[in-house]
C-alpha atoms as a PDB file:
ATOM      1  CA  UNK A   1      25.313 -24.045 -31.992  1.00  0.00           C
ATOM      2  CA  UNK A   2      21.582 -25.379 -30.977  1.00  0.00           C
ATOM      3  CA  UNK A   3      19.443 -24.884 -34.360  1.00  0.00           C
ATOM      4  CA  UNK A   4      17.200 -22.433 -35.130  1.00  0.00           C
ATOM      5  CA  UNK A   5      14.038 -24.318 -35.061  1.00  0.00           C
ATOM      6  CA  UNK A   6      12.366 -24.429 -31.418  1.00  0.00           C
ATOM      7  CA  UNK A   7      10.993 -27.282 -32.153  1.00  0.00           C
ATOM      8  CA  UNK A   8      14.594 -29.019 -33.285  1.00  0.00           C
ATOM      9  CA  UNK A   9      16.322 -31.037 -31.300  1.00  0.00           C
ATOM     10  CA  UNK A  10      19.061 -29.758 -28.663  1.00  0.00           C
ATOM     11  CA  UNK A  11      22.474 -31.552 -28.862  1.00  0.00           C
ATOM     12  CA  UNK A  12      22.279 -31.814 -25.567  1.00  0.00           C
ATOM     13  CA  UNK A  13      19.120 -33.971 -25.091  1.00  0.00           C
ATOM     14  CA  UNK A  14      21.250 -36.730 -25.802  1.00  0.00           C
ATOM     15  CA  UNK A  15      20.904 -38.988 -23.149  1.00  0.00           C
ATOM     16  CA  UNK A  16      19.488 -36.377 -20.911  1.00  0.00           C
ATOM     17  CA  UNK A  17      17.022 -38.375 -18.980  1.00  0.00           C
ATOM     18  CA  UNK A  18      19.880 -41.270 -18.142  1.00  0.00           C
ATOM     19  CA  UNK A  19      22.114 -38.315 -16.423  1.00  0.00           C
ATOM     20  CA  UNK A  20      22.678 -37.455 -12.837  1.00  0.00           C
ATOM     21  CA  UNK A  21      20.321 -35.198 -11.447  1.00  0.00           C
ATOM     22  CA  UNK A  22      23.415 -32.247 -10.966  1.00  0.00           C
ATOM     23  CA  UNK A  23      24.261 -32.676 -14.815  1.00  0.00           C
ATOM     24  CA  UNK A  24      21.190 -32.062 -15.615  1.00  0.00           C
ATOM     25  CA  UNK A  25      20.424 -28.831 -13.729  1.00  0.00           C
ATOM     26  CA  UNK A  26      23.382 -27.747 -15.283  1.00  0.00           C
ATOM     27  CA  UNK A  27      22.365 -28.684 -18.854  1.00  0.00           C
ATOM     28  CA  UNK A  28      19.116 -26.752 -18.396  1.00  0.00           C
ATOM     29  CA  UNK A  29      20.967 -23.676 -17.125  1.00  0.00           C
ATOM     30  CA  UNK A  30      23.067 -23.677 -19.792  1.00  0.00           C
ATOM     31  CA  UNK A  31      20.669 -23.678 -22.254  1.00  0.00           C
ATOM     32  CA  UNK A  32      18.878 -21.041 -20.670  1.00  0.00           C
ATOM     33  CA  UNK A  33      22.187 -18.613 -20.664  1.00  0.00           C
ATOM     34  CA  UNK A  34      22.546 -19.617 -23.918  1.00  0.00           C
ATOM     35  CA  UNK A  35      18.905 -18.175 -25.383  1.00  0.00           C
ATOM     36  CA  UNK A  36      20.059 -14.778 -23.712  1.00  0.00           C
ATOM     37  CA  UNK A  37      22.338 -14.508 -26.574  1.00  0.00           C
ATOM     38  CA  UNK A  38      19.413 -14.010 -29.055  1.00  0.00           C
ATOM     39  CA  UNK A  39      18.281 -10.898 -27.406  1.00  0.00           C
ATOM     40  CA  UNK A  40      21.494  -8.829 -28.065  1.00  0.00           C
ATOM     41  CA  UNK A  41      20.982  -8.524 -31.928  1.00  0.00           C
ATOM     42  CA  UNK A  42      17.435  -7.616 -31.308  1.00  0.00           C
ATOM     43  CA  UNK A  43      18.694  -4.743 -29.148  1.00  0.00           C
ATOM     44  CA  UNK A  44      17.927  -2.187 -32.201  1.00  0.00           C
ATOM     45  CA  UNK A  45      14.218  -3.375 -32.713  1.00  0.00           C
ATOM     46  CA  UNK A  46      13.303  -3.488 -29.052  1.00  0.00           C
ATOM     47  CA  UNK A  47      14.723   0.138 -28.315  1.00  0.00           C
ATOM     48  CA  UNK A  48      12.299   1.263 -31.582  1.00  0.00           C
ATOM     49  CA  UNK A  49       9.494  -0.430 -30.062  1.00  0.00           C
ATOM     50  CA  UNK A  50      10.350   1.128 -26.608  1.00  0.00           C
ATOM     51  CA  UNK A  51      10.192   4.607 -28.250  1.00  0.00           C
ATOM     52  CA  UNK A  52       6.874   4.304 -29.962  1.00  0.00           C
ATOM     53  CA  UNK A  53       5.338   2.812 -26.946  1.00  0.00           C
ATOM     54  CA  UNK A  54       6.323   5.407 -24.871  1.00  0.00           C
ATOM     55  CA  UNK A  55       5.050   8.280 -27.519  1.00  0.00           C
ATOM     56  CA  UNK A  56       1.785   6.453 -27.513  1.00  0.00           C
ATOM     57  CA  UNK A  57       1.633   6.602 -23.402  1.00  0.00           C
ATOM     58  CA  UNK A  58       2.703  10.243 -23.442  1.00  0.00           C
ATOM     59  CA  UNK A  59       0.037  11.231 -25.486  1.00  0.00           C
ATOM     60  CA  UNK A  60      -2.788   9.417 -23.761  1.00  0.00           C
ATOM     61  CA  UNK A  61      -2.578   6.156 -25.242  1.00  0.00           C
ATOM     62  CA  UNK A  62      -1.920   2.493 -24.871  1.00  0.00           C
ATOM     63  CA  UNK A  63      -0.102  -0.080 -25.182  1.00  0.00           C
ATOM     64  CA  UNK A  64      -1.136  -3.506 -25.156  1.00  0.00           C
ATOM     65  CA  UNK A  65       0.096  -7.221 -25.154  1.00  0.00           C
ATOM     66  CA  UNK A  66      -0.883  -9.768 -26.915  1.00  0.00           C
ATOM     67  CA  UNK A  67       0.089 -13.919 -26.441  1.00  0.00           C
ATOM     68  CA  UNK A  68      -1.423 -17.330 -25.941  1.00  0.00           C
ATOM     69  CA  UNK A  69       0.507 -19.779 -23.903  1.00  0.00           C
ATOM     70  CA  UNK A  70       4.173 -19.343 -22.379  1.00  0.00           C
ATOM     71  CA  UNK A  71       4.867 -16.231 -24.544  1.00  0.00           C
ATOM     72  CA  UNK A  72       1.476 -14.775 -23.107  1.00  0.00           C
ATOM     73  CA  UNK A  73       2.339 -15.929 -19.999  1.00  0.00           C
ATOM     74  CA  UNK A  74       5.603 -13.443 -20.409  1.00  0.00           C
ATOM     75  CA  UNK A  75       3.203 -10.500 -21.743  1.00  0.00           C
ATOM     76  CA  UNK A  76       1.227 -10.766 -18.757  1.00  0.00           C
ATOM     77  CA  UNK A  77       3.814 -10.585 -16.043  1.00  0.00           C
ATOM     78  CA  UNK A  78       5.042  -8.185 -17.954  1.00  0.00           C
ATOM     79  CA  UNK A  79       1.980  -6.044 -18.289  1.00  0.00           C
ATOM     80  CA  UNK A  80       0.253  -6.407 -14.471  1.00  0.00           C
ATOM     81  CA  UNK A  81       3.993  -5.032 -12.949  1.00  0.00           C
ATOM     82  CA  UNK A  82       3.508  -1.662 -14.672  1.00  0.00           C
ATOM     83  CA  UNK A  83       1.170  -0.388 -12.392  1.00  0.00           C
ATOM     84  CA  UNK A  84       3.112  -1.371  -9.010  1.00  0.00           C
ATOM     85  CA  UNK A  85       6.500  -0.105 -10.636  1.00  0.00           C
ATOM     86  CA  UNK A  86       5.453   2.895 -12.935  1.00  0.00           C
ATOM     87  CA  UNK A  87       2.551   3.946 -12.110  1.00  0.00           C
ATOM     88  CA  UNK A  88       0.435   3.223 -15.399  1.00  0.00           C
ATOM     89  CA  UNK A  89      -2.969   2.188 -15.208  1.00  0.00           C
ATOM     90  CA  UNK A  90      -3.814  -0.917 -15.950  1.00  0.00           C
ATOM     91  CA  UNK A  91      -6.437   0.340 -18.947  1.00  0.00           C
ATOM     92  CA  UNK A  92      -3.440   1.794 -20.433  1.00  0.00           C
ATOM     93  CA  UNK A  93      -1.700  -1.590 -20.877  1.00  0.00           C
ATOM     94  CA  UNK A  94      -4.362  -3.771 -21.579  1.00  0.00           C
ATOM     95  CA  UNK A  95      -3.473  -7.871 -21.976  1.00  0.00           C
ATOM     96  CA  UNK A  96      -5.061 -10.208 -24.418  1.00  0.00           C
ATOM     97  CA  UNK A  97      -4.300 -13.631 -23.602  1.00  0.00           C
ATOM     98  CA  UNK A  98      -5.976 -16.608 -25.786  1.00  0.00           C
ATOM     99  CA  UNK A  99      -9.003 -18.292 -23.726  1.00  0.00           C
ATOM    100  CA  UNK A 100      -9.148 -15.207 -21.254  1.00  0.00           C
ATOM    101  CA  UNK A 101      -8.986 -15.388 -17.228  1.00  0.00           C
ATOM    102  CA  UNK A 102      -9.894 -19.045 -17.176  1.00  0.00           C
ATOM    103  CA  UNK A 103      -6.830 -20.353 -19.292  1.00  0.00           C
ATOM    104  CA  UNK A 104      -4.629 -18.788 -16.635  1.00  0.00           C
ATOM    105  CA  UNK A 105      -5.459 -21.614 -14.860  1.00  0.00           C
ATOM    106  CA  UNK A 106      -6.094 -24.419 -17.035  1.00  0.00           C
ATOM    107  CA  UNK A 107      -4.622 -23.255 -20.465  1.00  0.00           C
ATOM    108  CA  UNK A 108      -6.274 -25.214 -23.379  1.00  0.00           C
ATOM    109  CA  UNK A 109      -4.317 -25.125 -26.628  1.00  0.00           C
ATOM    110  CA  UNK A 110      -7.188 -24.978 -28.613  1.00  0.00           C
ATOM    111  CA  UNK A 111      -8.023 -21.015 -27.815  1.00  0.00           C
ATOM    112  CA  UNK A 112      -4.951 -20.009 -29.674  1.00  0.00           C
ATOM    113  CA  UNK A 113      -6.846 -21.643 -32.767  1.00  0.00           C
ATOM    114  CA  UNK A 114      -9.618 -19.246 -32.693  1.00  0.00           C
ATOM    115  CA  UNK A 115      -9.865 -16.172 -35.215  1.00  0.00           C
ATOM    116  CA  UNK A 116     -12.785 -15.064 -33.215  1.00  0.00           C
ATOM    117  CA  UNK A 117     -11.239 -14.744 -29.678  1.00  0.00           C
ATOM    118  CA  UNK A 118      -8.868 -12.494 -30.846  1.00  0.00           C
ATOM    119  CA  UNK A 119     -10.849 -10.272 -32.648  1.00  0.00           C
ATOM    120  CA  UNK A 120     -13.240  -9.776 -29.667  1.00  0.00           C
ATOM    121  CA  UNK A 121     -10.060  -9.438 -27.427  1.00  0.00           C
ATOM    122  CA  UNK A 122      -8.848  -6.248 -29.323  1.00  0.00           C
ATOM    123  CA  UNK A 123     -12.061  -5.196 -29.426  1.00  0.00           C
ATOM    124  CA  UNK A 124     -12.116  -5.525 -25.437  1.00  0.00           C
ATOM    125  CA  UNK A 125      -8.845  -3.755 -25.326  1.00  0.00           C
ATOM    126  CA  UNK A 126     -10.084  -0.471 -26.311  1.00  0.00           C
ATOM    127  CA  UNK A 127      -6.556  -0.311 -28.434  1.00  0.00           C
ATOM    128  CA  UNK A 128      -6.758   2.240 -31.202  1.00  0.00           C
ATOM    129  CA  UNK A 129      -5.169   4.087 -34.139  1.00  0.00           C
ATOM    130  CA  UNK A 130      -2.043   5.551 -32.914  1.00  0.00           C
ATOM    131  CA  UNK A 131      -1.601   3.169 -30.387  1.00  0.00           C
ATOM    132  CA  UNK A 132       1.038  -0.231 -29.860  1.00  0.00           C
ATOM    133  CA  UNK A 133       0.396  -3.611 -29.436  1.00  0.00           C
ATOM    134  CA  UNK A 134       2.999  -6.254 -28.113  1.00  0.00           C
ATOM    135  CA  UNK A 135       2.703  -9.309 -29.652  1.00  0.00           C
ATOM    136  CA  UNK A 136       4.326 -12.796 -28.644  1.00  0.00           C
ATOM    137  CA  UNK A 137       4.419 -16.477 -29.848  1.00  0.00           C
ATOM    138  CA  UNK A 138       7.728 -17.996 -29.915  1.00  0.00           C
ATOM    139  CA  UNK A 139       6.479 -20.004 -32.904  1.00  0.00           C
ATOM    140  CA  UNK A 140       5.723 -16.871 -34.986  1.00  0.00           C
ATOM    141  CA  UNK A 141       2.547 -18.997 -36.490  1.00  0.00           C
ATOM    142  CA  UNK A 142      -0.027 -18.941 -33.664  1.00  0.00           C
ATOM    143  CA  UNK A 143      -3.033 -18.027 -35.212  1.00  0.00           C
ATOM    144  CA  UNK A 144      -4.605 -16.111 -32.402  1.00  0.00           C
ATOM    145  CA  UNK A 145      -1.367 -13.824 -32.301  1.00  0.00           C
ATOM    146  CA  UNK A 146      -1.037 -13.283 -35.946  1.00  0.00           C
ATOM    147  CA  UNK A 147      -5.201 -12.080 -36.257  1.00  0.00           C
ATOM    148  CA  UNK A 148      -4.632  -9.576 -33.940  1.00  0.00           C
ATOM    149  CA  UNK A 149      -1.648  -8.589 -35.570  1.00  0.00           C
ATOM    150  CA  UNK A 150      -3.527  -8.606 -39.162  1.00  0.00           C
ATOM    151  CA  UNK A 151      -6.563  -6.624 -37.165  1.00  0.00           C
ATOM    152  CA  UNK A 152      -4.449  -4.155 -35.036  1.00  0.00           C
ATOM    153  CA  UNK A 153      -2.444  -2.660 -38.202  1.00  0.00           C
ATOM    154  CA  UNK A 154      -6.065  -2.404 -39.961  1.00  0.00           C
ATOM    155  CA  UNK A 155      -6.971  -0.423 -37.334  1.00  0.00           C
ATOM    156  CA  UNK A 156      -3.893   1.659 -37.900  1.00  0.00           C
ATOM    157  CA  UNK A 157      -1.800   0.500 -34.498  1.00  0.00           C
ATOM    158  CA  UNK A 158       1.651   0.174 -34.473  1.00  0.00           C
ATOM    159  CA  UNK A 159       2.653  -3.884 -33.878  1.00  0.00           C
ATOM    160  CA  UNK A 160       5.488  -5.360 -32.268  1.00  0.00           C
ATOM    161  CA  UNK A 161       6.027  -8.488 -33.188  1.00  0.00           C
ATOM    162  CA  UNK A 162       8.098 -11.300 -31.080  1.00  0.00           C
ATOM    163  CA  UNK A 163       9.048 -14.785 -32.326  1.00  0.00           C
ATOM    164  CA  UNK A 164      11.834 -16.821 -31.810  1.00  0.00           C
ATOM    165  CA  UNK A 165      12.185 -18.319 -35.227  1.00  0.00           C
ATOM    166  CA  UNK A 166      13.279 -16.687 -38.368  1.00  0.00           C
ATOM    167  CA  UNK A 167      11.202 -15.583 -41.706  1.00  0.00           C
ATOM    168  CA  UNK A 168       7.743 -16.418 -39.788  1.00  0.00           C
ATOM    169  CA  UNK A 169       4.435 -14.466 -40.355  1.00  0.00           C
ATOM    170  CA  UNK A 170       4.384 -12.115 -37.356  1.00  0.00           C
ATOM    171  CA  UNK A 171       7.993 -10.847 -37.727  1.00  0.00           C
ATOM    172  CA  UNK A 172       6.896 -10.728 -41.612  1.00  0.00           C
ATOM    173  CA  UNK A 173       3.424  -8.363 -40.740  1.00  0.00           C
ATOM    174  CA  UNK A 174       4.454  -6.641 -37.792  1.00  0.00           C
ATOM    175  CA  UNK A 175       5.747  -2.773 -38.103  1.00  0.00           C
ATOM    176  CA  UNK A 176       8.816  -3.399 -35.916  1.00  0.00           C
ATOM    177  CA  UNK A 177       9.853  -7.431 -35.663  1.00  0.00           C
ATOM    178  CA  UNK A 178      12.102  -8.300 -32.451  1.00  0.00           C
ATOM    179  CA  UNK A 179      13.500 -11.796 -33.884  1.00  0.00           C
ATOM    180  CA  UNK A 180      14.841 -13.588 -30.428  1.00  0.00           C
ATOM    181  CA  UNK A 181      17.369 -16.376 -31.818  1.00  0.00           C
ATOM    182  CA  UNK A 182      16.922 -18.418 -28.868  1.00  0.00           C
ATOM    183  CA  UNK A 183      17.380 -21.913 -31.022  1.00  0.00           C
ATOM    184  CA  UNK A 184      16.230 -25.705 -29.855  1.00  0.00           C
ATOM    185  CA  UNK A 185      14.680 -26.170 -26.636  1.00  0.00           C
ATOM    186  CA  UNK A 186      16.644 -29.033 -24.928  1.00  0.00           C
ATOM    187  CA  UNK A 187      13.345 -30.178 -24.468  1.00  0.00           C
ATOM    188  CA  UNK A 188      11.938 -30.172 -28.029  1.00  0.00           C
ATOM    189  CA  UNK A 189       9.178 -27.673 -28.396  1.00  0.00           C
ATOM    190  CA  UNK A 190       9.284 -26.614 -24.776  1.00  0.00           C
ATOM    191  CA  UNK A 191       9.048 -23.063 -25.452  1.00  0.00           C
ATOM    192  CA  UNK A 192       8.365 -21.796 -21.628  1.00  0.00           C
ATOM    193  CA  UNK A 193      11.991 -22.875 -21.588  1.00  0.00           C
ATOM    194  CA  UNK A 194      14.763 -20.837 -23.310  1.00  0.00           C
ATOM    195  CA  UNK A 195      12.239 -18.550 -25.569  1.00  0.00           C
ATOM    196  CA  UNK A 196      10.001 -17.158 -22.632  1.00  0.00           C
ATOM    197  CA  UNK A 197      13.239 -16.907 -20.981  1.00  0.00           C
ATOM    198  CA  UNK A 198      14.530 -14.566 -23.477  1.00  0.00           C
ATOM    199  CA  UNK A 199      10.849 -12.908 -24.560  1.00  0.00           C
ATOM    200  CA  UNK A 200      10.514 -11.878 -20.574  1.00  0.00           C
ATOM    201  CA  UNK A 201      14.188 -10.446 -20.695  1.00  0.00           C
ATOM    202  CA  UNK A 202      13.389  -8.579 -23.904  1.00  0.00           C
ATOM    203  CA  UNK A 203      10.124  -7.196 -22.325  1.00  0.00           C
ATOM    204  CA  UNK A 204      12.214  -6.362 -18.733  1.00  0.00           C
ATOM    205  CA  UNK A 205      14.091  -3.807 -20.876  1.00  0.00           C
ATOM    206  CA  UNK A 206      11.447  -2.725 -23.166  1.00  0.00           C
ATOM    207  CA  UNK A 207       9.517  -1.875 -20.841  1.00  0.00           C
ATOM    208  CA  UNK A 208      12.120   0.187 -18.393  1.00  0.00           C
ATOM    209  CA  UNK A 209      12.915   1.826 -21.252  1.00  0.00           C
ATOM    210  CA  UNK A 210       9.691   3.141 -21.915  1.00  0.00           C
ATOM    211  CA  UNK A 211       9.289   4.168 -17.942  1.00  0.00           C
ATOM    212  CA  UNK A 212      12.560   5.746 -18.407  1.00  0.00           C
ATOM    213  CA  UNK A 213      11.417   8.296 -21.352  1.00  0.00           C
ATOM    214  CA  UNK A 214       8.291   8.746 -19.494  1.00  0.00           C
ATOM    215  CA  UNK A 215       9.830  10.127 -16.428  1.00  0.00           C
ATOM    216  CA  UNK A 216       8.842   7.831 -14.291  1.00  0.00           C
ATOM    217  CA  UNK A 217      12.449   6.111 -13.577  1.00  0.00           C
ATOM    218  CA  UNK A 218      14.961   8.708 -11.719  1.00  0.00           C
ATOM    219  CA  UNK A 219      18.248   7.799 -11.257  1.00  0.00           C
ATOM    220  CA  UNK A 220      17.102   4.070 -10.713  1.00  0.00           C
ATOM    221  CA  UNK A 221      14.302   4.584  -8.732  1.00  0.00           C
ATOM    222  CA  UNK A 222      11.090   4.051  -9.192  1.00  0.00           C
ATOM    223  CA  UNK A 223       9.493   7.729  -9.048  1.00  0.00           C
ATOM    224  CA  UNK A 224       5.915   7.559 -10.113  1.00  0.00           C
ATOM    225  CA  UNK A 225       4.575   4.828  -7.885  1.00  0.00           C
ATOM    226  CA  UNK A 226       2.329   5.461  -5.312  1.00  0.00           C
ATOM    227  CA  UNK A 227       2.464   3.599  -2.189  1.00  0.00           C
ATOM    228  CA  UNK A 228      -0.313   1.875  -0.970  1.00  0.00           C
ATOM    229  CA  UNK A 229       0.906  -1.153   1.613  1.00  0.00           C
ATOM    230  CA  UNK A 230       3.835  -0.871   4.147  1.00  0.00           C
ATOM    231  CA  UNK A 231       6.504  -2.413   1.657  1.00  0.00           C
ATOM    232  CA  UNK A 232       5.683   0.351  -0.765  1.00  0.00           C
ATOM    233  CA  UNK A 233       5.215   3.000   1.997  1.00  0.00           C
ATOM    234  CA  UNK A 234       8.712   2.320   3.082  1.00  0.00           C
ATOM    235  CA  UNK A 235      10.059   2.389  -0.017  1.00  0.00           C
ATOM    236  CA  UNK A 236       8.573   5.519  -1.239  1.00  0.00           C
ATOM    237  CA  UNK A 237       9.996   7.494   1.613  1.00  0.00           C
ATOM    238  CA  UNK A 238      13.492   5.835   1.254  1.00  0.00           C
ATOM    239  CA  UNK A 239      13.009   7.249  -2.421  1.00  0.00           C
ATOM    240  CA  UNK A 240      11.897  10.828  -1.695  1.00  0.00           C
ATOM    241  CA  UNK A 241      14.324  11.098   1.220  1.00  0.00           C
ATOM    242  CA  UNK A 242      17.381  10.053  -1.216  1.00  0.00           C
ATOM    243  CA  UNK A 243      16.253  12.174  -4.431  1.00  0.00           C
ATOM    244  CA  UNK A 244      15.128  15.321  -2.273  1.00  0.00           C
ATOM    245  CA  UNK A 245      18.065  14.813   0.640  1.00  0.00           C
ATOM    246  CA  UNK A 246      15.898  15.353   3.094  1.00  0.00           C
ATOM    247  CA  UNK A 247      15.884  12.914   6.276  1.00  0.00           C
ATOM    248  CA  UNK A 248      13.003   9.910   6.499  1.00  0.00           C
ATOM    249  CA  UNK A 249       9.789  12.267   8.567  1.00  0.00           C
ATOM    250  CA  UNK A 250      10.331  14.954   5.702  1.00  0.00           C
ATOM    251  CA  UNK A 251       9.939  12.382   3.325  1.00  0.00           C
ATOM    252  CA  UNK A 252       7.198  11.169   5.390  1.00  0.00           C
ATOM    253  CA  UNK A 253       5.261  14.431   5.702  1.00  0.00           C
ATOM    254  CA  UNK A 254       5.861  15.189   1.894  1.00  0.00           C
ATOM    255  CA  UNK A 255       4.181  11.665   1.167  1.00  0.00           C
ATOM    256  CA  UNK A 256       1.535  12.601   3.269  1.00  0.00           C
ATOM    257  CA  UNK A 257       1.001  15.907   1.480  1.00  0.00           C
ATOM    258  CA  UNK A 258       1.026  14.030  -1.727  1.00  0.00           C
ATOM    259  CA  UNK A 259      -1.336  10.890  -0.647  1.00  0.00           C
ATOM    260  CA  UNK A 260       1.396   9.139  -1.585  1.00  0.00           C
ATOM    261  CA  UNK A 261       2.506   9.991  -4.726  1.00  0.00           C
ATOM    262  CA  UNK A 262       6.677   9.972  -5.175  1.00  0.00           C
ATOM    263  CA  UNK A 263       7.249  12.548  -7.797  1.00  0.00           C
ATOM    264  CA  UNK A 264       5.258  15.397  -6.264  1.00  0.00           C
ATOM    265  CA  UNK A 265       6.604  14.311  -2.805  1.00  0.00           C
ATOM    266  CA  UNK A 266      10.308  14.927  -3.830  1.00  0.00           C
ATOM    267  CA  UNK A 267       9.627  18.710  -4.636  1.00  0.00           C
ATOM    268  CA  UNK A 268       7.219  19.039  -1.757  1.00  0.00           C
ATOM    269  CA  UNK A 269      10.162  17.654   0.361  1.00  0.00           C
ATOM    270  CA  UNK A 270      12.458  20.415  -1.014  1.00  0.00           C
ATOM    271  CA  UNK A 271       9.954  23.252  -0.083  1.00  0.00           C
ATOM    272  CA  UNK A 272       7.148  23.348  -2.948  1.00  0.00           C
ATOM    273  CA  UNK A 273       2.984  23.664  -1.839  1.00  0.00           C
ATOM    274  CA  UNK A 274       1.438  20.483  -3.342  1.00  0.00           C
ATOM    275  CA  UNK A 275      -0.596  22.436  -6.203  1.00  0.00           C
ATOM    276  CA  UNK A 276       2.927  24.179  -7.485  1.00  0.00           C
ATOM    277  CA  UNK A 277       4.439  20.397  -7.280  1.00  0.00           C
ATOM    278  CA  UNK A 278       1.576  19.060  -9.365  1.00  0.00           C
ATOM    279  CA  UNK A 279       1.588  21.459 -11.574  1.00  0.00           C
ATOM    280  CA  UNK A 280       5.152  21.836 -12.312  1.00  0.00           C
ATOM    281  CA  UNK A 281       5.553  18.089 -12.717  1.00  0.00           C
ATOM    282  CA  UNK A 282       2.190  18.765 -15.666  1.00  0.00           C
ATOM    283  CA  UNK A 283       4.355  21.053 -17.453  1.00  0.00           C
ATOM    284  CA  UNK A 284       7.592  19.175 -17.554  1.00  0.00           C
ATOM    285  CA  UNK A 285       5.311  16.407 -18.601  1.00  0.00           C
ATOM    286  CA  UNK A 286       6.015  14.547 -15.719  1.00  0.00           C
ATOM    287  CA  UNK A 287       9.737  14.379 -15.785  1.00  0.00           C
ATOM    288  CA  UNK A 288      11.553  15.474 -12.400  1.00  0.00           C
ATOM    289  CA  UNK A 289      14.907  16.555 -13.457  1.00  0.00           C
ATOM    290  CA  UNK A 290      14.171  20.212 -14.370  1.00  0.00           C
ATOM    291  CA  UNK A 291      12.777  20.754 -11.283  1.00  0.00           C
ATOM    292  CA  UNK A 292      14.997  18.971  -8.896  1.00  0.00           C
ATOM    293  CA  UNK A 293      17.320  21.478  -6.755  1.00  0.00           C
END
């Protein structure tokens, strides 16, 4: 068992660098299975944080990320794929990443350092009281993390904390802390290894979840996209045509009626006017299964 510290040492580093290229591969995968195991016991904590991110989105709200480096390299992916595959504005999930737009492409360490650029991030992010914030650092001690942590539960919004280390000042301040267990890097300190691995899993379900108890996942699919390019345009109509059983130009013409919109499309397809469709899917709060034939 690989120790706790990310920044330990992995028993199987030894000799790593003198091995065949095929043993190594298989080293690294290993070790990367092996950080999956620290998500299961944070199961409990991320299906919390799912639920009070999705009460903040149902009632008009956000919820944002937060990260510098790797782990705000997960947030991010994390946070621009809500749009394409739920439907959620983008100002509803805002990202704070330490050193901005520019560090995406030449990261600097020395942004996660600053008090100041975090403060002015959640200031950006228009995050407020009764609101969540998503915060990651596999370290649990990265300064720009842990002020917007300190600032955001000032400001009365809910944090979620991620580390990957145990007894470390975000888990310690945050309202819900998703410990990730993910051990020694078998390359010390490499944290876009094994902890990004397992902070991008934890976020995958986290935020399905949430698209789940917002309506906007239906039997597996993807209901509250809109299609705007041929990939999505095909795959909105395969969607409406399974969900409404209706064949593909029904699907089509319902898409049409909707401007593309899924949900409204399925009841169109199964005989609603596009006002009743709307409407209906307003007072169900947006969730299709009451209204599906």
């Amino acid at each position: 068992m690989a120790e706790s510290n990310t920044e330990s040492r992995h028993p199987a580093a030894d000799g790593l660098h003198l091995q065949p290229a095929g043993q190594i591969l298989s080293a690294l995968l290993d070790a990367q299975i092996g950080a999956l195991a620290g998500v299961k016991p944070a199961l409990p904590a991320i299906e919390k944080a799912a639920e009070i991110c999705a009460d903040a989105l149902a009632r008009g709200g956000r919820m944002g990320y937060a990260g510098a480096g790797s782990s705000g390299l997960m947030a991010l992916a994390d946070s621009l794929e809500l749009a394409g595959t739920f439907g959620l504005p983008p100002e509803r999930t805002p990202m704070m990443f330490a050193g901005g737009a520019d560090a995406l492409l030449h990261m600097k360490g020395a942004a996660e350092d600053d008090p100041r650029l975090a403060v002015a991030d959640l200031d950006a992010s228009g995050l407020q009281a009764g609101d969540a914030v998503l915060i990651l650092t596999a370290s649990g001690r990265t300064p720009y993390a842990l002020t917007i942590a300190q600032e955001a539960r000032a400001r009365g919004i809910t944090v979620v904390g991620f580390a990957n280390v145990d007894g470390t000042p975000l888990l310690e301040m945050s309202d819900i802390a998703v410990l990730l267990r993910t051990g020694a890097e078998i390359v010390a300190g490499s944290t876009r290894m094994g902890a990004a691995t397992a902070q991008k899993v934890a976020l995958n379900m986290l935020s399905v979840l949430v698209g789940i108890r917002l309506g906007h996942v239906h039997d597996g699919y993807m209901v509250n996209l809109v299609a705007d390019n041929a990939k999505l345009v095909d795959r909105a109509m395969r969607i409406v045509s399974n969900l409404a059983s209706v064949p593909l130009p029904v699907a089509e013409a319902a898409l049409t009626a909707t401007q593309g919109a899924v949900k409204p499309a399925i009841l169109v397809a199964q005989g609603m006017d596009p006002e009743r469709a709307a409407a209906e899917l307003e007072r169900t709060g947006g969730h299709l299964q009451p209204l599906l034939a």
